[in-house]
Protein backbone atom coordinates (compact mmCIF):
# COMPACT_ATOMS: atom_id res chain seq x y z
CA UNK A 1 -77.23 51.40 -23.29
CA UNK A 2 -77.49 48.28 -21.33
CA UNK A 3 -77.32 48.67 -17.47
CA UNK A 4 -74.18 46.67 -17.30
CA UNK A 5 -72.65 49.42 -19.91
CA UNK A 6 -74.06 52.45 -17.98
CA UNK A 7 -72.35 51.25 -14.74
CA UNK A 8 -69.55 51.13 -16.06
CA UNK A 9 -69.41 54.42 -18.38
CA UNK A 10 -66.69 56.96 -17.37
CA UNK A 11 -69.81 59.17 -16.18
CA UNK A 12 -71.27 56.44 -13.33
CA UNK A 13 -67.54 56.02 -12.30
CA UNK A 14 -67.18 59.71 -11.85
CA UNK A 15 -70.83 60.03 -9.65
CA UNK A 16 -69.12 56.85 -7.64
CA UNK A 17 -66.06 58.20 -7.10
CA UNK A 18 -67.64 61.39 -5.90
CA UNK A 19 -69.51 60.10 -3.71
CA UNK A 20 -67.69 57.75 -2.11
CA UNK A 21 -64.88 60.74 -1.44
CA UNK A 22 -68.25 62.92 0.35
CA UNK A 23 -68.83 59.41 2.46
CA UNK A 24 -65.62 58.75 3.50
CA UNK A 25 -65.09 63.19 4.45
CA UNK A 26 -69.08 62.42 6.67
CA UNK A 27 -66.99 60.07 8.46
CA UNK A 28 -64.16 61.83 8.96
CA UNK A 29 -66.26 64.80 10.36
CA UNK A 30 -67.89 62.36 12.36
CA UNK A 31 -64.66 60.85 13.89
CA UNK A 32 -63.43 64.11 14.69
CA UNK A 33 -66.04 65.36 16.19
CA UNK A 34 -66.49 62.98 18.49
CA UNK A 35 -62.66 63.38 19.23
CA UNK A 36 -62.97 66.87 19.86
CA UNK A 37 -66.15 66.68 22.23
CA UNK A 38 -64.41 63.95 23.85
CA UNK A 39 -60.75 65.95 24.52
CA UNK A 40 -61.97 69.61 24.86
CA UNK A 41 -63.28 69.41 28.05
CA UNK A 42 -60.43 67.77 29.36
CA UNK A 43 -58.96 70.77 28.62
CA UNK A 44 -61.23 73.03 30.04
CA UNK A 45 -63.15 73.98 27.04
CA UNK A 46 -66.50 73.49 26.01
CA UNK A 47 -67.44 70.22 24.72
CA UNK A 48 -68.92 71.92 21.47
CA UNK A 49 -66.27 74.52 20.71
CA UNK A 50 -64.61 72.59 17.66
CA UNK A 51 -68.50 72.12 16.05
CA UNK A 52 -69.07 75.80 16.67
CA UNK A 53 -65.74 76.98 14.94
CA UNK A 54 -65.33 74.08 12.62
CA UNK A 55 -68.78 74.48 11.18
CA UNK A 56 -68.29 78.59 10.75
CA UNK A 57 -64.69 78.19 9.25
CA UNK A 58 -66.20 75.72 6.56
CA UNK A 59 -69.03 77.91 6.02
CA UNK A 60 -67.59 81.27 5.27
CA UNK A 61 -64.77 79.43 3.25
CA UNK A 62 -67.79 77.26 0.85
CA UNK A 63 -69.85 80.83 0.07
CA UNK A 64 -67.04 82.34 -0.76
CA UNK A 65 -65.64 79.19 -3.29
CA UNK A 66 -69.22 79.31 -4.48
CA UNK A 67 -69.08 83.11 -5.18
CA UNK A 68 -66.33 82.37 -7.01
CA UNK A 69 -67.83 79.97 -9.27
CA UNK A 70 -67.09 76.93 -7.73
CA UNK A 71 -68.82 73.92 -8.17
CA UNK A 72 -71.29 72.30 -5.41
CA UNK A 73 -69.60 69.32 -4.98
CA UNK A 74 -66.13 71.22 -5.09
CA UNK A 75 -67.15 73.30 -2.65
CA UNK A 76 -69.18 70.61 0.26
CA UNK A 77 -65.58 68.80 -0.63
CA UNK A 78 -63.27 71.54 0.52
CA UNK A 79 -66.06 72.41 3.16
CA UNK A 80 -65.40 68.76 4.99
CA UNK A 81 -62.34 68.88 5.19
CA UNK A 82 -62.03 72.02 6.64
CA UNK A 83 -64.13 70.99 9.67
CA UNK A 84 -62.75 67.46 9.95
CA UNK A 85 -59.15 69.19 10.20
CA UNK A 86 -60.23 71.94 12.82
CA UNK A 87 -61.70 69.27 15.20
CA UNK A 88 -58.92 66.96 14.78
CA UNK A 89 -56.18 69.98 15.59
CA UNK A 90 -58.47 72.14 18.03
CA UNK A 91 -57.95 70.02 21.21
CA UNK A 92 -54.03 70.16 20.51
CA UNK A 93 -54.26 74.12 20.30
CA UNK A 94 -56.39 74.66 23.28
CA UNK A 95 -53.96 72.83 25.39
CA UNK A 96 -50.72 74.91 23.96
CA UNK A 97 -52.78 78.00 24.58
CA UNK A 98 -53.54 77.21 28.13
CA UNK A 99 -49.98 75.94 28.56
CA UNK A 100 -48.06 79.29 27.10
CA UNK A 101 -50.59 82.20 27.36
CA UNK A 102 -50.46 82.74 30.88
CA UNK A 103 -46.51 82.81 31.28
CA UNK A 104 -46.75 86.41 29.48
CA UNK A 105 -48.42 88.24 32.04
CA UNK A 106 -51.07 90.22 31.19
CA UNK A 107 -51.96 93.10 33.88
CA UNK A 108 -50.48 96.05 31.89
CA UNK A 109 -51.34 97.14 28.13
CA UNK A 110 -47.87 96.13 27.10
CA UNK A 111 -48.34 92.42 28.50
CA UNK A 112 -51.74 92.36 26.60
CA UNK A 113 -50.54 93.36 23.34
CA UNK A 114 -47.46 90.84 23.63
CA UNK A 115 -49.83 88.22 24.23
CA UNK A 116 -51.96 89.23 20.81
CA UNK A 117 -48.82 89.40 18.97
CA UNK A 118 -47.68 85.54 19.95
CA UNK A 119 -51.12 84.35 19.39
CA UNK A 120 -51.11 85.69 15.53
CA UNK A 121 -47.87 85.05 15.03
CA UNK A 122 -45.86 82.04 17.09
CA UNK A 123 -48.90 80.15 17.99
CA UNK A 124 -50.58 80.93 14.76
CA UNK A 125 -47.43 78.91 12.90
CA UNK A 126 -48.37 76.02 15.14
CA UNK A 127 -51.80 76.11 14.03
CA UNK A 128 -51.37 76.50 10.25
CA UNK A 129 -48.75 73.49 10.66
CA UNK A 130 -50.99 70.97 12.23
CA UNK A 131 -54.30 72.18 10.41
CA UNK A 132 -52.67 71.33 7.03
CA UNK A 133 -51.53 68.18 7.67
CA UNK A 134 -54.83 66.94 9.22
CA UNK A 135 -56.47 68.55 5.71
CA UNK A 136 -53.47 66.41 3.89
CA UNK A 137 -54.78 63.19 5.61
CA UNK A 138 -58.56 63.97 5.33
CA UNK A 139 -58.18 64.69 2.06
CA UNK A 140 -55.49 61.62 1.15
CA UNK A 141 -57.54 58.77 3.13
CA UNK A 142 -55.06 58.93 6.14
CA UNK A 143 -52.15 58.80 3.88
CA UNK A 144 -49.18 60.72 4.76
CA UNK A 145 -47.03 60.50 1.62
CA UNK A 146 -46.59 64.02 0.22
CA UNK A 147 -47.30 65.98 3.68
CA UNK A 148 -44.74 67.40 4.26
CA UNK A 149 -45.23 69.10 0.45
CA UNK A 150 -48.31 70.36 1.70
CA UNK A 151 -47.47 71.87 4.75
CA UNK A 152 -44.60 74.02 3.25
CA UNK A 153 -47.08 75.00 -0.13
CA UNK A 154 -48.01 78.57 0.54
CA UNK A 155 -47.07 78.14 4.40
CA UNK A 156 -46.21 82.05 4.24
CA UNK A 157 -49.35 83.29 2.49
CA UNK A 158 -51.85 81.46 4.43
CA UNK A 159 -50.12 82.56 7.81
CA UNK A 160 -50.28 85.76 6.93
CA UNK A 161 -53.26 86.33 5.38
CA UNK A 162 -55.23 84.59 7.93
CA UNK A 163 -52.73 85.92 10.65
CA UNK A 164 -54.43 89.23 9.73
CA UNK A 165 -57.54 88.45 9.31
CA UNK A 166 -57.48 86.71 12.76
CA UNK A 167 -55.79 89.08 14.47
CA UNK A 168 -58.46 90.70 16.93
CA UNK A 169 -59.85 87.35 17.31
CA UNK A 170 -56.45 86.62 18.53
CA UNK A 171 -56.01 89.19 20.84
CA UNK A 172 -59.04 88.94 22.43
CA UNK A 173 -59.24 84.82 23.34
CA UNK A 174 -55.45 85.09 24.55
CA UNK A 175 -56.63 88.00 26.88
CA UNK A 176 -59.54 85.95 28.74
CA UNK A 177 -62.01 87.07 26.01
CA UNK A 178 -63.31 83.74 24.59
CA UNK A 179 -67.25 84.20 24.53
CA UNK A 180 -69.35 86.73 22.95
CA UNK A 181 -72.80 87.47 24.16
CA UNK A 182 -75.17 88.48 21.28
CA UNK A 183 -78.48 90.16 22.49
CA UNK A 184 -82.15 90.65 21.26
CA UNK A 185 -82.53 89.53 17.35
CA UNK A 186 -83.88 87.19 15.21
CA UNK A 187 -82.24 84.40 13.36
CA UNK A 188 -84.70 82.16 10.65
CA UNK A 189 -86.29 79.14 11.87
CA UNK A 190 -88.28 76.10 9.89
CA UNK A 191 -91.83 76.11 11.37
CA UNK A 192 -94.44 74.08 9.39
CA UNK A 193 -95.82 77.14 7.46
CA UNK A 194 -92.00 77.71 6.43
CA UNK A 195 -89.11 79.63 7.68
CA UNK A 196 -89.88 82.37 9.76
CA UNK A 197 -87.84 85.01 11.80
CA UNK A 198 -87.26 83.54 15.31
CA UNK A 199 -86.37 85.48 18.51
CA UNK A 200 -83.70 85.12 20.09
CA UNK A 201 -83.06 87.10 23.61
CA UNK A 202 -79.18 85.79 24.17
CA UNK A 203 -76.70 83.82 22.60
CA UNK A 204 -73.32 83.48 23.84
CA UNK A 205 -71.14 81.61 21.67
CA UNK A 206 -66.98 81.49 21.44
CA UNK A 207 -65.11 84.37 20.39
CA UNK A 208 -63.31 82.33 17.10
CA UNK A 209 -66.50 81.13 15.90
CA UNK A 210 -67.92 84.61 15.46
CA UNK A 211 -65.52 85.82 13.43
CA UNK A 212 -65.27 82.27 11.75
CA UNK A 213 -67.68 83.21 9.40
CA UNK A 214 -67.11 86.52 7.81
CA UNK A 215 -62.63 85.87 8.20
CA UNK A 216 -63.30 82.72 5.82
CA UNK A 217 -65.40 84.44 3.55
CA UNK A 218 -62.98 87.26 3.06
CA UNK A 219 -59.52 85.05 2.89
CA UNK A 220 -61.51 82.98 0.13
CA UNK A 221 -62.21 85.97 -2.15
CA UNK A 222 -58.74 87.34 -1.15
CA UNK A 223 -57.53 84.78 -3.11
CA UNK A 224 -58.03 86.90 -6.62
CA UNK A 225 -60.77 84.76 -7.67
CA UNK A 226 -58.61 81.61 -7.65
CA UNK A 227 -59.93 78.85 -6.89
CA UNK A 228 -58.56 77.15 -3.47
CA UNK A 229 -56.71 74.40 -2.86
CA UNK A 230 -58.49 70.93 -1.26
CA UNK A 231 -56.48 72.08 1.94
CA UNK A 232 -56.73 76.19 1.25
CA UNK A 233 -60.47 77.00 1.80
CA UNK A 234 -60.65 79.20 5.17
CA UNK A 235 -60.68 77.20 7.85
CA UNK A 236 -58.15 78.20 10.33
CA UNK A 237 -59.71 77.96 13.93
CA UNK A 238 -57.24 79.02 16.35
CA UNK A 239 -58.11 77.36 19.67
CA UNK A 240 -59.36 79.45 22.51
């Protein structure tokens, strides 16, 4: 086969195609990013917040497509656009959470369970809503035909399940709860003789993001094996 035919086989085309979708989702992670650390601390929020949930959301949700057979591409596909659409929606859901948690009043018990329940259920919806229609657009090159179809495709499911899932997450961030300090362990770290266990005395990071991981992984494999949707890998970051 000459080179002329190889290039254009249905094979090459395929490996091009790929690859330019994985180069235009780096730039869309990139864009976002840099909208999120841009807007969060407008708001209040740490600069890094959407990188630190983003990254865990996309994480949990590509072991668990991989556990489920997925392919590698497949899943560093459904992985980018889960980030890309929690730092493009994060900044938007930090700033209705500062705007309607505090008018429920939260002194008493009662007031902090009401405040739980709105964050996994009203301000959940709100979430879900805008999350997949920025996965619609990263994953349609910004084009907005069909979102509408996307949004309302297992809208109930995925607010439920994930609802759930993020419950005590939930309850604690709308309750003043939005760090957690982890204390004395070791995490694995690339030294020049290899990776090797690394000490770590303190690491604070926000309450979302350490749930991120393991809520992701489990709403993946709740899905009875099947494989997710471009758009329905776990990667629901409610803001803090």
């Amino acid at each position: 086969m000459s080179l002329e035919d190889k290039v254009q086989d249905k094979e090459s085309k395929g490996f091009m195609r790929k690859a330019g979708r994985i180069a235009w989702k780096l730039g869309m992670a990139a864009a976002t990013t840099a909208l999120s650390m841009y807007t969060l601390p407008l708001l209040g929020a740490s600069a890094t917040f959407g990188i630190w949930v983003g990254s865990a959301f996309a994480g949990g949700g590509a072991i668990a497509n991989l556990a489920k057979g997925e392919s590698v591409y497949n899943s560093i596909d459904k992985g980018l656009t889960t980030y890309s659409a929690v730092n493009a929606v994060i900044s938007p859901m930090v700033w209705l959470g500062n705007l309607t948690f505090p008018l429920i009043p939260n002194e008493e018990l009662s007031g902090k369970i009401l405040r739980g329940l709105y964050a996994s259920t009203l301000y959940h919806a709100a979430f879900v809503t805008q999350f997949k229609a920025a996965s619609h657009l990263t994953d349609n090159y910004l084009n907005p035909i069909g979102i509408t179809k996307t949004i309302g495709d297992g809208f109930g499911e995925t607010w439920f399940k994930v609802g759930l899932l993020f419950s005590p997450f939930y309850f604690m961030a709308s309750n003043g709860l939005t760090q957690i300090a982890f204390q004395n362990f070791y995490v694995p770290k690339l030294t020049p003789y290899g990776i090797e266990p690394h000490y770590v005395s303190r690491l604070v990071a926000p309450t979302f993001a350490v749930g991120a991981l393991p809520a992701s992984f489990l709403f993946g494999m709740w899905e009875n094996g099947k494989s997710a949707k471009p758009h329905g890998s776990m990667a629901y970051a409610p803001a803090h």
